[in-house]
C-alpha atoms as a PDB file:
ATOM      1  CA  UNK A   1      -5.726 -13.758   0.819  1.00  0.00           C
ATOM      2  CA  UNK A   2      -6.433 -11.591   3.979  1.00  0.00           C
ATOM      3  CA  UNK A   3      -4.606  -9.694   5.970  1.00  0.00           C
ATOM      4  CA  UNK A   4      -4.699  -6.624   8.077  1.00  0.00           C
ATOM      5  CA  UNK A   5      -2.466  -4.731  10.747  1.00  0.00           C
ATOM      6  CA  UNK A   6      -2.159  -1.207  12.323  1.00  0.00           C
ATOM      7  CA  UNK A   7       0.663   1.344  12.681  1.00  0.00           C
ATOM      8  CA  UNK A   8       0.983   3.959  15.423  1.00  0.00           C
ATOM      9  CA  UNK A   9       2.126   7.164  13.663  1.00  0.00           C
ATOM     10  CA  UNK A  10       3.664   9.937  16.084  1.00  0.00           C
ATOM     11  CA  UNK A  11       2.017  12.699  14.072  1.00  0.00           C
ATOM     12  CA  UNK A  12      -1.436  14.278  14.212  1.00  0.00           C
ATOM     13  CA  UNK A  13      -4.335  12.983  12.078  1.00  0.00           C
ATOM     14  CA  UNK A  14      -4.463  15.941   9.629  1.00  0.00           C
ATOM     15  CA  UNK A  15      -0.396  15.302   9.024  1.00  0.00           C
ATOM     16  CA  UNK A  16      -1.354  11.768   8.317  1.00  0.00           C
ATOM     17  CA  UNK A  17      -4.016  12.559   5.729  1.00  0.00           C
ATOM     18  CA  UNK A  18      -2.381  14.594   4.087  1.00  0.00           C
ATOM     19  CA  UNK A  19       0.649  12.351   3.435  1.00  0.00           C
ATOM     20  CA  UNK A  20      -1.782   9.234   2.620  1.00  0.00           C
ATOM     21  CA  UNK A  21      -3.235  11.657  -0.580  1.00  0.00           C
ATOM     22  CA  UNK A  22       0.528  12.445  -1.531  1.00  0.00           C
ATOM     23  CA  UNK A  23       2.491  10.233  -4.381  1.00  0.00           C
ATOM     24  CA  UNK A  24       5.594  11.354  -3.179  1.00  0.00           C
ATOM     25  CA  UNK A  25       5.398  10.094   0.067  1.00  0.00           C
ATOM     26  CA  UNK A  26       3.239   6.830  -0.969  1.00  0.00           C
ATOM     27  CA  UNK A  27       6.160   5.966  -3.664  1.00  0.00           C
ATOM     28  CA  UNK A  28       9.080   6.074  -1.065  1.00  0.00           C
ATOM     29  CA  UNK A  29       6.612   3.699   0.760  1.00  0.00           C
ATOM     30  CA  UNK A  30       6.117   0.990  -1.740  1.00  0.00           C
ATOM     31  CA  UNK A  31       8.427  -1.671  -1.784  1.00  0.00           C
ATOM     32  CA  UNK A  32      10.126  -2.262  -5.359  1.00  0.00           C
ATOM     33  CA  UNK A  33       8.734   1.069  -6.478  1.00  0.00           C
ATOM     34  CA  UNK A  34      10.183   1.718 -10.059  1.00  0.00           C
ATOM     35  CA  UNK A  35       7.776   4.227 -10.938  1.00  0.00           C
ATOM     36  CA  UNK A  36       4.513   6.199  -9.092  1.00  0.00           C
ATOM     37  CA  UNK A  37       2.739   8.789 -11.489  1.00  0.00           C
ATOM     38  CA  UNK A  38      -0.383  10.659 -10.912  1.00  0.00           C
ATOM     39  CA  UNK A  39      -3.095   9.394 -13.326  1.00  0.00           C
ATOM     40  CA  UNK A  40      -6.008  11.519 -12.636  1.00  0.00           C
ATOM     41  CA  UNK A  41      -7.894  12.199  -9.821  1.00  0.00           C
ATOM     42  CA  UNK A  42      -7.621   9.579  -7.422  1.00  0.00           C
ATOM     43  CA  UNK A  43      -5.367   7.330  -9.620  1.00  0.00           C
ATOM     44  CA  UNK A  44      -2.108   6.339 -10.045  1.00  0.00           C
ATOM     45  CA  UNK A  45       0.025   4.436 -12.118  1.00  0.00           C
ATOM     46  CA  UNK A  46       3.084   2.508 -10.891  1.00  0.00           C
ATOM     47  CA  UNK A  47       5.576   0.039 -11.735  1.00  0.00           C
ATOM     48  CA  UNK A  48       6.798  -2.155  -8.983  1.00  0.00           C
ATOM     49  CA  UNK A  49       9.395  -5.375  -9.242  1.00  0.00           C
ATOM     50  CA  UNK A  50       8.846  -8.141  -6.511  1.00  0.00           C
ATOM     51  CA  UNK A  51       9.891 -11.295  -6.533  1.00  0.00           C
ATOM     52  CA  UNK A  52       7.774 -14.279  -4.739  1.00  0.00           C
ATOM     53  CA  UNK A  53       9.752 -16.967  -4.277  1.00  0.00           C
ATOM     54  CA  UNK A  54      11.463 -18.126  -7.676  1.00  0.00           C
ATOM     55  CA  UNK A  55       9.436 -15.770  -9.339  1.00  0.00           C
ATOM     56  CA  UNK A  56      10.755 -11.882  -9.912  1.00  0.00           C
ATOM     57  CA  UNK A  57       8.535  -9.815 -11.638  1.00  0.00           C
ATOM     58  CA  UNK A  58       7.832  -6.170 -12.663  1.00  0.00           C
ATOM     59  CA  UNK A  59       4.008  -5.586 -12.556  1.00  0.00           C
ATOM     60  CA  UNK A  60       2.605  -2.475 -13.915  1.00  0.00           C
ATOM     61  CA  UNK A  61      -0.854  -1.447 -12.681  1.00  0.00           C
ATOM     62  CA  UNK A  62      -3.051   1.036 -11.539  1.00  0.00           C
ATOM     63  CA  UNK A  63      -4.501   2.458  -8.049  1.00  0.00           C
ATOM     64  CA  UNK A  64      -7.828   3.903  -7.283  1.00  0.00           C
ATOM     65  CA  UNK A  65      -8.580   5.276  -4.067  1.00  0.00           C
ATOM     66  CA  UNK A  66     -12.238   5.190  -3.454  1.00  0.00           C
ATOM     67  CA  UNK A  67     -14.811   6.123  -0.614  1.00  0.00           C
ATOM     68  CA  UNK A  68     -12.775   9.369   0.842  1.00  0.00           C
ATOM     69  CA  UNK A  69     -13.667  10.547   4.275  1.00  0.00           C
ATOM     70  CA  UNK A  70     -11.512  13.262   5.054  1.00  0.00           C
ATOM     71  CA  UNK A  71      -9.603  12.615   7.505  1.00  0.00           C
ATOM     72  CA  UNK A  72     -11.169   8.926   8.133  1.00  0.00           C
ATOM     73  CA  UNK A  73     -10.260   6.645   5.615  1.00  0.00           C
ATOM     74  CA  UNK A  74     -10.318   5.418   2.116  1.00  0.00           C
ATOM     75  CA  UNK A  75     -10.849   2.232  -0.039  1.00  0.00           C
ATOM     76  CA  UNK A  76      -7.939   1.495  -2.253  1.00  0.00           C
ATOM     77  CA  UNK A  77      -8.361  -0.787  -5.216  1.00  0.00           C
ATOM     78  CA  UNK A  78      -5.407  -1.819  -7.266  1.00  0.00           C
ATOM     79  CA  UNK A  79      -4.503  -4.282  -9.983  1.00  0.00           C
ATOM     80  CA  UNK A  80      -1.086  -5.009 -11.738  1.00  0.00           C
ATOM     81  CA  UNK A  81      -0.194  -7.051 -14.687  1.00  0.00           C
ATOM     82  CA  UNK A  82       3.258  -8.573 -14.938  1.00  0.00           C
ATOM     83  CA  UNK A  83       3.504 -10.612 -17.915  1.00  0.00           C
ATOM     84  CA  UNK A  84       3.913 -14.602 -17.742  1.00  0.00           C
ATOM     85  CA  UNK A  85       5.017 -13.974 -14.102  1.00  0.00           C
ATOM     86  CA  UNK A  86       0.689 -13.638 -13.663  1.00  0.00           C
ATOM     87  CA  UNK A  87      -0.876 -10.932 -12.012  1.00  0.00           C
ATOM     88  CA  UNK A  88      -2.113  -9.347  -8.599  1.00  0.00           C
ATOM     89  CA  UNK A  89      -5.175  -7.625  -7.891  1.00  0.00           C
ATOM     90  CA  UNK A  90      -6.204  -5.896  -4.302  1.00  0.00           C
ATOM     91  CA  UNK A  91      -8.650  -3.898  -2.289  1.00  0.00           C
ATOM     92  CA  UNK A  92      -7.946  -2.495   0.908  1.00  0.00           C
ATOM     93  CA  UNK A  93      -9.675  -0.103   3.412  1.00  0.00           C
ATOM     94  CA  UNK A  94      -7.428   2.213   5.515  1.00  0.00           C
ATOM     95  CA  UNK A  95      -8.404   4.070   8.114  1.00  0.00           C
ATOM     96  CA  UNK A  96      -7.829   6.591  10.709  1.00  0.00           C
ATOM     97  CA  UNK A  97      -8.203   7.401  14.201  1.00  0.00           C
ATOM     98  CA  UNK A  98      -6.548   9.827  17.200  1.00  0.00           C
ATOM     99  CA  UNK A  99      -5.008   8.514  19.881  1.00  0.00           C
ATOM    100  CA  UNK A 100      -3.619  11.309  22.064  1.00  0.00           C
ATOM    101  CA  UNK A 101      -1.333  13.604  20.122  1.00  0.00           C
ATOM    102  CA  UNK A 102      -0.135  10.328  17.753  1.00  0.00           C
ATOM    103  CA  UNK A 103      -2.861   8.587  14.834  1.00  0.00           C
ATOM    104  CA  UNK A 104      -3.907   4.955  14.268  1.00  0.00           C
ATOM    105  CA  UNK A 105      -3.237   4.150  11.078  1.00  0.00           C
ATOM    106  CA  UNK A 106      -5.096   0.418  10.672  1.00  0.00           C
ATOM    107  CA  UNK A 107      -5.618  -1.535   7.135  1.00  0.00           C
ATOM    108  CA  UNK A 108      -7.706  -4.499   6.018  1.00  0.00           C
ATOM    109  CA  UNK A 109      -6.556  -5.731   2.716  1.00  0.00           C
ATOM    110  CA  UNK A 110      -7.689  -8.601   0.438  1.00  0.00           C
ATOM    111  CA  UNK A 111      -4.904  -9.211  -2.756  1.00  0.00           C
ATOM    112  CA  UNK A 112      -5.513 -12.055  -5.367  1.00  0.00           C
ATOM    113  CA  UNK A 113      -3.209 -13.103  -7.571  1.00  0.00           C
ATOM    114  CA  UNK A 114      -3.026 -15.561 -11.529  1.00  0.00           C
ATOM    115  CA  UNK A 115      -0.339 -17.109 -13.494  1.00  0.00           C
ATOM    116  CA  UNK A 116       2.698 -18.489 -12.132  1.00  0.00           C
ATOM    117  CA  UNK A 117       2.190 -16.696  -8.964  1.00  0.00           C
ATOM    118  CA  UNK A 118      -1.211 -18.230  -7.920  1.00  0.00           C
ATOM    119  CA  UNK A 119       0.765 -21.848  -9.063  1.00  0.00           C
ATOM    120  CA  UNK A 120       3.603 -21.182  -6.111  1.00  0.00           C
ATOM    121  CA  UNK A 121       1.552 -21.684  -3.400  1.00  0.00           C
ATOM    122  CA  UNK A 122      -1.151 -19.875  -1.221  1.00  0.00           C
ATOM    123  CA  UNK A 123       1.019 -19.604   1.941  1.00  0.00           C
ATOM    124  CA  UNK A 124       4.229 -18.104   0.572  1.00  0.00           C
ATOM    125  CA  UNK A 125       2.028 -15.576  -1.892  1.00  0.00           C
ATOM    126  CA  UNK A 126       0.307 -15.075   1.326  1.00  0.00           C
ATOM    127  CA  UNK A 127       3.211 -14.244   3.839  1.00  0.00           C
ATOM    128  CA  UNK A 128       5.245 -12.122   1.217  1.00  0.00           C
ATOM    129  CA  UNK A 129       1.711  -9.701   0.443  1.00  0.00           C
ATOM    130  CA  UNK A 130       1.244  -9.528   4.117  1.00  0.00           C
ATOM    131  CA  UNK A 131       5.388  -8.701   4.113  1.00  0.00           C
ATOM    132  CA  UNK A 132       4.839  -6.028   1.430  1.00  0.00           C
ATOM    133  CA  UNK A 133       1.968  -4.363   3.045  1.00  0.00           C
ATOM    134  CA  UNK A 134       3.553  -4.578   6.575  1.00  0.00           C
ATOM    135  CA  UNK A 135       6.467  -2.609   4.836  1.00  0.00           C
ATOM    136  CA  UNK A 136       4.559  -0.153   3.554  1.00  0.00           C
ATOM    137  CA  UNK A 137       2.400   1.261   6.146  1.00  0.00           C
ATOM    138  CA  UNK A 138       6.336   1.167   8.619  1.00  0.00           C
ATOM    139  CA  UNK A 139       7.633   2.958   5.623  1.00  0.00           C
ATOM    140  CA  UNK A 140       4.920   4.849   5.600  1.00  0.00           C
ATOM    141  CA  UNK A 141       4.673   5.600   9.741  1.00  0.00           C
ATOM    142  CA  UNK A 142       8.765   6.331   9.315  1.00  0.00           C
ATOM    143  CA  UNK A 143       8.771   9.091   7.002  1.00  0.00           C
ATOM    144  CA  UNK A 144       5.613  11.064   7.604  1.00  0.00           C
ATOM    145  CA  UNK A 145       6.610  10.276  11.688  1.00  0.00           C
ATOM    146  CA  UNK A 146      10.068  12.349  10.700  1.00  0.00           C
ATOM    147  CA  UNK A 147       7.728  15.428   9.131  1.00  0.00           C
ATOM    148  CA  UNK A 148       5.813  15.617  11.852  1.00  0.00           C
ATOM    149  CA  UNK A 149       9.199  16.288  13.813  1.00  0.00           C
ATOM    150  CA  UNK A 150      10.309  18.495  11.977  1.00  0.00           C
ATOM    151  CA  UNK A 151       7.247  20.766  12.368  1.00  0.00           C
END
């Protein structure tokens, strides 16, 4: 499954950067978020519950951001098991660019999934990952849109 989109973020590019790089902020962003731990470098673990139709799942897994270009962009790989509900696996490229005083924040992401998940059907796995990522990067525009006014 594809999918991409964009978000207009009312805060300078640096701002922006910074907040992509910081769990906090990413784990008020994910939907379902249980858990998001620093693992190292560059990696996280989380825990995250979502439910696809019939199907309700936790899924515990693993990000990897990849390729940095500060401020530009960055490659994120993830993968997440959640038991006989199946599991997910993605890879997405984010990246950044100024538009006046505001950033661009635009995302292409592909997201596979196994198990009982890949048996419900390609269109509704399809529109609830494109859903979940459309959530996060508004999430994401919301609260680092409200630090920015505050500075």
């Amino acid at each position: 499954m594809d999918f991409k989109g964009s978000e207009t973020i009312r805060a300078p590019r640096s701002l922006v950067w910074k907040c992509l790089n910081d769990p906090e902020v990413l784990k008020h962003c994910v939907p379902g978020c249980q858990s998001f731990t620093a693992a190292g470098e560059d990696e996280f673990l989380a825990t995250v519950t979502v439910a696809v139709g019939p199907v309700k799942a936790s899924f515990k897994g693993n990000l990897k951001l990849s390729d940095r270009v500060e401020p530009q962009g960055y490659r994120i790989v993830g993968q997440g098991e959640g038991g006989i509900a199946g599991f997910g696996k993605m890879n997405a490229e984010v990246a950044l660019s100024d538009d006046g005083d505001d950033t661009v924040l635009s995302y292409a992401a592909y997201a596979e999934v196994g198990g009982k998940l890949a048996q419900i059907g390609t269109r509704l796995v399809s529109s609830v990952a494109n859903k979940l990522a459309a959530t996060f990067f508004q999430r994401f525009n919301e609260n680092v849109s409200a630090l920015a006014a505050q500075q």
